[in-house]
N, C-alpha and C. Protein backbone atom coordinates (compact mmCIF):
# COMPACT_ATOMS: atom_id res chain seq x y z
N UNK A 1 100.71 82.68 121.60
CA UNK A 1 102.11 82.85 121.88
C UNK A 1 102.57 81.76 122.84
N UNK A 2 104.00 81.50 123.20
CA UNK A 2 104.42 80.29 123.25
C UNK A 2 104.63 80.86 125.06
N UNK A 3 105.58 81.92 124.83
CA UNK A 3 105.80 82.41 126.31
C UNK A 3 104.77 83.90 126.60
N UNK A 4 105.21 84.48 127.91
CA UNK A 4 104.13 84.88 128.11
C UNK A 4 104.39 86.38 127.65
N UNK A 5 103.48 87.39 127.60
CA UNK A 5 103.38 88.65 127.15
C UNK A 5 104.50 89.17 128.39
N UNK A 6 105.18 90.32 127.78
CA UNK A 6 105.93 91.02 128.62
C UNK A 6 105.78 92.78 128.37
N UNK A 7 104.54 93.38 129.31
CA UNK A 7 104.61 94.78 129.47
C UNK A 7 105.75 95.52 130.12
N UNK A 8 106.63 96.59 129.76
CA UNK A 8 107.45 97.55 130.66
C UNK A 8 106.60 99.38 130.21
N UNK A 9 106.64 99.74 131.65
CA UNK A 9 106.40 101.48 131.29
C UNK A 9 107.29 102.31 131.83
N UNK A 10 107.52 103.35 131.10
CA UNK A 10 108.75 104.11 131.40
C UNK A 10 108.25 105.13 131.78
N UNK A 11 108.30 106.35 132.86
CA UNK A 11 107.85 107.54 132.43
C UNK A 11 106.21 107.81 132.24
N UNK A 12 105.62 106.51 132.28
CA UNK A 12 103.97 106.71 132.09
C UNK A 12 103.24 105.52 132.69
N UNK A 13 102.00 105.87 133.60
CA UNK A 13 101.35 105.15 134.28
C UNK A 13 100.25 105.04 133.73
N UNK A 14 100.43 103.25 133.28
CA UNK A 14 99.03 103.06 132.39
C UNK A 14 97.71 102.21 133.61
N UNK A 15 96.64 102.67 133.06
CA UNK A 15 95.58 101.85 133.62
C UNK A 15 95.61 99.96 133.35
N UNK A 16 94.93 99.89 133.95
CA UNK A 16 95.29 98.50 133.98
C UNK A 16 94.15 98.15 132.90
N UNK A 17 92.80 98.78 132.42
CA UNK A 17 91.97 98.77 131.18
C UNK A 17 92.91 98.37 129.95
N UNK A 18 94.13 99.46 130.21
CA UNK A 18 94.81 99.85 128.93
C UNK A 18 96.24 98.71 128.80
N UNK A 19 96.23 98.26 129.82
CA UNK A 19 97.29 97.10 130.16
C UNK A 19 96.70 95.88 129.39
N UNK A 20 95.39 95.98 129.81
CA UNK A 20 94.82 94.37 128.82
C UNK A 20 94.75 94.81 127.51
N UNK A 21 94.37 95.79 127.30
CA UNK A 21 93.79 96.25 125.59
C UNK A 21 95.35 95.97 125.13
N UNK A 22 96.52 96.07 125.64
CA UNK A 22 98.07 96.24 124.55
C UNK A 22 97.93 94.83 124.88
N UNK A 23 97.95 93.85 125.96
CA UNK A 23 98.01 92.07 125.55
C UNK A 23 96.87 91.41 124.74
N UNK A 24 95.71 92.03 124.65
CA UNK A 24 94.57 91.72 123.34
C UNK A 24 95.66 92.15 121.94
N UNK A 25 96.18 93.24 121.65
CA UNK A 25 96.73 93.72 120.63
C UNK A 25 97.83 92.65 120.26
N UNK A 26 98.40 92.40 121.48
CA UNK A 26 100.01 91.17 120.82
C UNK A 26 99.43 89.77 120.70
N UNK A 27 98.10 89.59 121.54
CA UNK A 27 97.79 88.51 121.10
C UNK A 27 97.24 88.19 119.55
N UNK A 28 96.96 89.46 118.94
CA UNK A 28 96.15 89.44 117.93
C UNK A 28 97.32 89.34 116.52
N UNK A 29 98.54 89.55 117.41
CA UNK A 29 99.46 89.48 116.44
C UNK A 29 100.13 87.78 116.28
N UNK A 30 99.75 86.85 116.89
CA UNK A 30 99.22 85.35 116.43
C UNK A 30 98.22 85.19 114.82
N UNK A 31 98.07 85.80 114.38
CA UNK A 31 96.99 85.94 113.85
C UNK A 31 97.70 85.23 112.56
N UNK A 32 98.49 86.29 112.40
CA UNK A 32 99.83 86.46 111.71
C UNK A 32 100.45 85.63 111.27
N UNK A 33 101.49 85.27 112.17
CA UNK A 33 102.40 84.19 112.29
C UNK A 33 102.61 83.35 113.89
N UNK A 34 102.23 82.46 113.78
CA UNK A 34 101.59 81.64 115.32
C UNK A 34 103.46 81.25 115.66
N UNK A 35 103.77 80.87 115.29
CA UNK A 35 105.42 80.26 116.10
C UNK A 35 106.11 81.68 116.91
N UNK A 36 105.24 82.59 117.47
CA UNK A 36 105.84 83.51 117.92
C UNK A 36 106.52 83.47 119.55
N UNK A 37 107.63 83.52 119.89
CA UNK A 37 108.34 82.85 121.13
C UNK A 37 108.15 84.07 122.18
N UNK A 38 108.27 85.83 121.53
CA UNK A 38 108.41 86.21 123.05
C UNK A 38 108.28 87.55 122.64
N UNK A 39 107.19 88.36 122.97
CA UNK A 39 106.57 89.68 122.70
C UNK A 39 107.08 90.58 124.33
N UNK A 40 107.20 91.84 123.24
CA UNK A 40 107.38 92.26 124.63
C UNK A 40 107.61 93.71 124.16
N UNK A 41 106.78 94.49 125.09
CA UNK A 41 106.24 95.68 124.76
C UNK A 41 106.51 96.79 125.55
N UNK A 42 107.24 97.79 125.11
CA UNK A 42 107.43 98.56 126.25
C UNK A 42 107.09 100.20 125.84
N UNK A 43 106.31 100.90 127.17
CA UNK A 43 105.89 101.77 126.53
C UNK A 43 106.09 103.05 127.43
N UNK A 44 106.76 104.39 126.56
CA UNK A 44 107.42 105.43 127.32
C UNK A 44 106.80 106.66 127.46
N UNK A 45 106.27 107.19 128.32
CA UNK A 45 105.68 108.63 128.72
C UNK A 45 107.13 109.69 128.07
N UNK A 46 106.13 110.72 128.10
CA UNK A 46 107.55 111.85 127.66
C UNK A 46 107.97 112.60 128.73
N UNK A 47 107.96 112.04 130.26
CA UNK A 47 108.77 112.45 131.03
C UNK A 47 107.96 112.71 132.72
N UNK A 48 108.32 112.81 133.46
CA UNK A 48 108.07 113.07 134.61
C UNK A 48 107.37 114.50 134.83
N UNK A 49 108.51 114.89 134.59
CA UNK A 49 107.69 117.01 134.39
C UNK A 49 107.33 117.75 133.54
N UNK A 50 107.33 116.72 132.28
CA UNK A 50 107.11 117.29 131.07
C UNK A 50 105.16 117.08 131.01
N UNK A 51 104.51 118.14 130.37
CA UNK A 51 102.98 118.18 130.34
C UNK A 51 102.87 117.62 128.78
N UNK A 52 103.64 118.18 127.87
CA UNK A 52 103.11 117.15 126.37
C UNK A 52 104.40 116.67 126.02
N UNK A 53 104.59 116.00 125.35
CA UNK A 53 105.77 115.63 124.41
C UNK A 53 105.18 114.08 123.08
N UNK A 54 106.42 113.25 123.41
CA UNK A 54 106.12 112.16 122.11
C UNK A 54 105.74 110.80 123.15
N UNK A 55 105.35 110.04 122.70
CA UNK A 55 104.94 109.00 123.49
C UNK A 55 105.69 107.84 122.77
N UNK A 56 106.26 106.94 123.14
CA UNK A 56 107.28 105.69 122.25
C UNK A 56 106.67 104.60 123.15
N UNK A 57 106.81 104.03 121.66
CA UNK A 57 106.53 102.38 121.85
C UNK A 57 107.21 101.28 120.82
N UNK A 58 107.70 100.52 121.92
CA UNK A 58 108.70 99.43 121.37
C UNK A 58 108.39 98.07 121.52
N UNK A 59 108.03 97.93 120.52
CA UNK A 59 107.40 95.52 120.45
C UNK A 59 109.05 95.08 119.85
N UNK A 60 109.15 94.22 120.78
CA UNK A 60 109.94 93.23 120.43
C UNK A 60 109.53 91.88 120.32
N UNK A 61 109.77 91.16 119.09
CA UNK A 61 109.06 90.40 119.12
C UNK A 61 110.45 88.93 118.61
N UNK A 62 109.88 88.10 119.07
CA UNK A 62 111.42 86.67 118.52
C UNK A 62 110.22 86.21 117.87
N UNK A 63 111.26 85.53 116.85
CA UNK A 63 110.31 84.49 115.75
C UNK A 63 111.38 83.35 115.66
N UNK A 64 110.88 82.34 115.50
CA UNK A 64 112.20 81.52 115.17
C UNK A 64 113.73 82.13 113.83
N UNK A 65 114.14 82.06 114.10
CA UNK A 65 115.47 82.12 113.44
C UNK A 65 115.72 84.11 113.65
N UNK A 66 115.11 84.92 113.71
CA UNK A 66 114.98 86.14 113.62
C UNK A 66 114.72 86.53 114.77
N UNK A 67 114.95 88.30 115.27
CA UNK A 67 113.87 89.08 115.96
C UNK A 67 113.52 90.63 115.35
N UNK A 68 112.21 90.74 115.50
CA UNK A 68 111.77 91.84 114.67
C UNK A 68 111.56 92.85 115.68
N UNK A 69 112.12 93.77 115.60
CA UNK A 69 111.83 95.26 116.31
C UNK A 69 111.13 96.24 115.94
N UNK A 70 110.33 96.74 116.46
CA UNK A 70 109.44 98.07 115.99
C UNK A 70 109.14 99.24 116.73
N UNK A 71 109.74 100.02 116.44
CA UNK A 71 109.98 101.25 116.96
C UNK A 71 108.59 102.77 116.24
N UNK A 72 107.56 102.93 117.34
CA UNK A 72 107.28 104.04 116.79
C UNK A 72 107.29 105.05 117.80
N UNK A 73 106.54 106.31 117.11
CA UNK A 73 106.33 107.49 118.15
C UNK A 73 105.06 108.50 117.45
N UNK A 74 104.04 108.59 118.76
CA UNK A 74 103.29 109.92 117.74
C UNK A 74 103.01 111.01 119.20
N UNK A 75 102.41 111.68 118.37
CA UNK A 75 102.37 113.29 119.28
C UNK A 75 101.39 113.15 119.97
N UNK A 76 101.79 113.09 121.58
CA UNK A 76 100.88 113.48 123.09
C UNK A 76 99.62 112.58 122.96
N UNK A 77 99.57 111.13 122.38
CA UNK A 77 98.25 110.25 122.49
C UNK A 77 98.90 108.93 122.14
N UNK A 78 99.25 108.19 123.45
CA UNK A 78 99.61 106.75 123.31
C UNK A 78 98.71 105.87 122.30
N UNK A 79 97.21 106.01 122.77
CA UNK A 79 97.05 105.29 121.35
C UNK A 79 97.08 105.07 120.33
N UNK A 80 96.98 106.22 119.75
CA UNK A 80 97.55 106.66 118.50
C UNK A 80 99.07 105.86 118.04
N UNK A 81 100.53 106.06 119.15
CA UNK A 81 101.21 105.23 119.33
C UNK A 81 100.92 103.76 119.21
N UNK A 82 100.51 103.62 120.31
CA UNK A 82 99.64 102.16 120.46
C UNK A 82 99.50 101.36 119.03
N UNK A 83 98.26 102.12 118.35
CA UNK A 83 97.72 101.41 117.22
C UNK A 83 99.12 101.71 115.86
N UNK A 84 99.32 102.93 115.64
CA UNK A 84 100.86 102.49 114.93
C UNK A 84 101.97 101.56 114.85
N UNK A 85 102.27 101.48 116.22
CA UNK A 85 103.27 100.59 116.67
C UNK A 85 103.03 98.99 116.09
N UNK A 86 101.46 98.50 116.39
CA UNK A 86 100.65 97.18 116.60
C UNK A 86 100.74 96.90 114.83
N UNK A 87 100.28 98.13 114.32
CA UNK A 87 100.73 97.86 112.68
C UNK A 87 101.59 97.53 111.75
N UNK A 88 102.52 98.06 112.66
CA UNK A 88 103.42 98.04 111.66
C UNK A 88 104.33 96.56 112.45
N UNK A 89 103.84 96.23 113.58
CA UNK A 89 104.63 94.76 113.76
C UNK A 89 103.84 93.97 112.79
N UNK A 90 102.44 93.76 112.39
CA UNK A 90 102.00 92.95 111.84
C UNK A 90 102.36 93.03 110.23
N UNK A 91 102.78 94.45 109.85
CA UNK A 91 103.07 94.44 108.45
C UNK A 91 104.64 93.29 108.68
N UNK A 92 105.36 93.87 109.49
CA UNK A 92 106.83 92.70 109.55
C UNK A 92 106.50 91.70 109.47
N UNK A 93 105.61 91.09 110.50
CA UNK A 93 105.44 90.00 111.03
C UNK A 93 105.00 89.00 109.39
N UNK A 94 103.97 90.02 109.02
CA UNK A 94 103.67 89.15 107.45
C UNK A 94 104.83 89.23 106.45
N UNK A 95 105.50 90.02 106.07
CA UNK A 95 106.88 90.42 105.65
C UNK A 95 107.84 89.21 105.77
N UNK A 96 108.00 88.60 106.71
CA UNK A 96 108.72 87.61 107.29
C UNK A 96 108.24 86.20 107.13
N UNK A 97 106.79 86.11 107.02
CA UNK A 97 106.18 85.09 106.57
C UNK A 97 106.53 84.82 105.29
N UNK A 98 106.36 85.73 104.16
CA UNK A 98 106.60 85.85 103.10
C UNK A 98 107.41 85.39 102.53
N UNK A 99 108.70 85.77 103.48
CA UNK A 99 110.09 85.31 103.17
C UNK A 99 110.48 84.23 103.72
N UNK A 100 109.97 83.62 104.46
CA UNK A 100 110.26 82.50 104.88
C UNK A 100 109.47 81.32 104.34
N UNK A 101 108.61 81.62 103.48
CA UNK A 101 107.30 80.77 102.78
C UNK A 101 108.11 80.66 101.56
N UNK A 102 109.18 81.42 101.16
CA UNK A 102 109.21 81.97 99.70
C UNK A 102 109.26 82.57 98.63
N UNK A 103 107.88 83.40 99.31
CA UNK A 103 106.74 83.74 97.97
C UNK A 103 107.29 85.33 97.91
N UNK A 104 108.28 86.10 98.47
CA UNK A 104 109.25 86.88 97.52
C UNK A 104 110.22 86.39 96.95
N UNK A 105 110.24 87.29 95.54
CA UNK A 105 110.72 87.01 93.93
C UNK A 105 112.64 87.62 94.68
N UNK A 106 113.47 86.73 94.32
CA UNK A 106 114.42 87.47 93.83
C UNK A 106 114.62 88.37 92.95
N UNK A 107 115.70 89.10 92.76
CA UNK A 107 116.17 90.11 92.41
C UNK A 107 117.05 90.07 91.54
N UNK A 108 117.13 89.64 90.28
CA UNK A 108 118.22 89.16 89.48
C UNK A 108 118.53 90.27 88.78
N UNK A 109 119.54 91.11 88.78
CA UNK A 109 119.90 92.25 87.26
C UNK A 109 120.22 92.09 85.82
N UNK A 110 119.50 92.21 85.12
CA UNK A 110 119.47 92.04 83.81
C UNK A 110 121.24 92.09 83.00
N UNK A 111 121.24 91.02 82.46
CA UNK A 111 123.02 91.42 82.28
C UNK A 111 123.10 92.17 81.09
């Protein structure tokens, strides 16, 4: 990546173990598509006084000409979050390659 990783936590206090394991994860999303300008990850506890709820996580990511957003959520286990979230940027991230390579077909309707 070009600039540097950007962690935010809302609502949840992560270890700092678990702080490197999510910048291993965005770094891995280079993998992908390398011209990536500015990741940035932010990740939300379900509350102060709350004992279970949903856990959210949001990658924002710039690519040249675009920015791709990814929004997930799963039940009471950030990683779980975590590794959803990390997926489905890389499914975009290739998605976008695709389309910017080309190599999706238009859509012409048969007259």
């Amino acid at each position: 990546m070009r600039l540097p990783f950007e962690l935010k936590q809302r609502n949840v206090a992560l270890t700092p173990a678990m702080g490197e394991d999510i910048q291993r994860r965005a770094e891995k999303l280079d993998h992908f598509f390398d011209r990536i300008m500015r990741c940035r990850v932010t990740v939300e506890g379900p509350g102060g006084h709350h004992r279970q709820g949903l856990y959210a996580v949001t990658i924002d990511l710039t690519v040249p000409g675009t920015e791709i957003l990814v929004h997930k959520q799963a039940n009471a286990n950030v990683e779980v979050a975590l590794k959803s979230a990390f997926d489905a940027a890389a499914r975009r991230l290739e998605d976008h390659v695709r389309k910017a390579r080309g190599f999706v077909k238009a859509f012409h309707p048969a007259p």
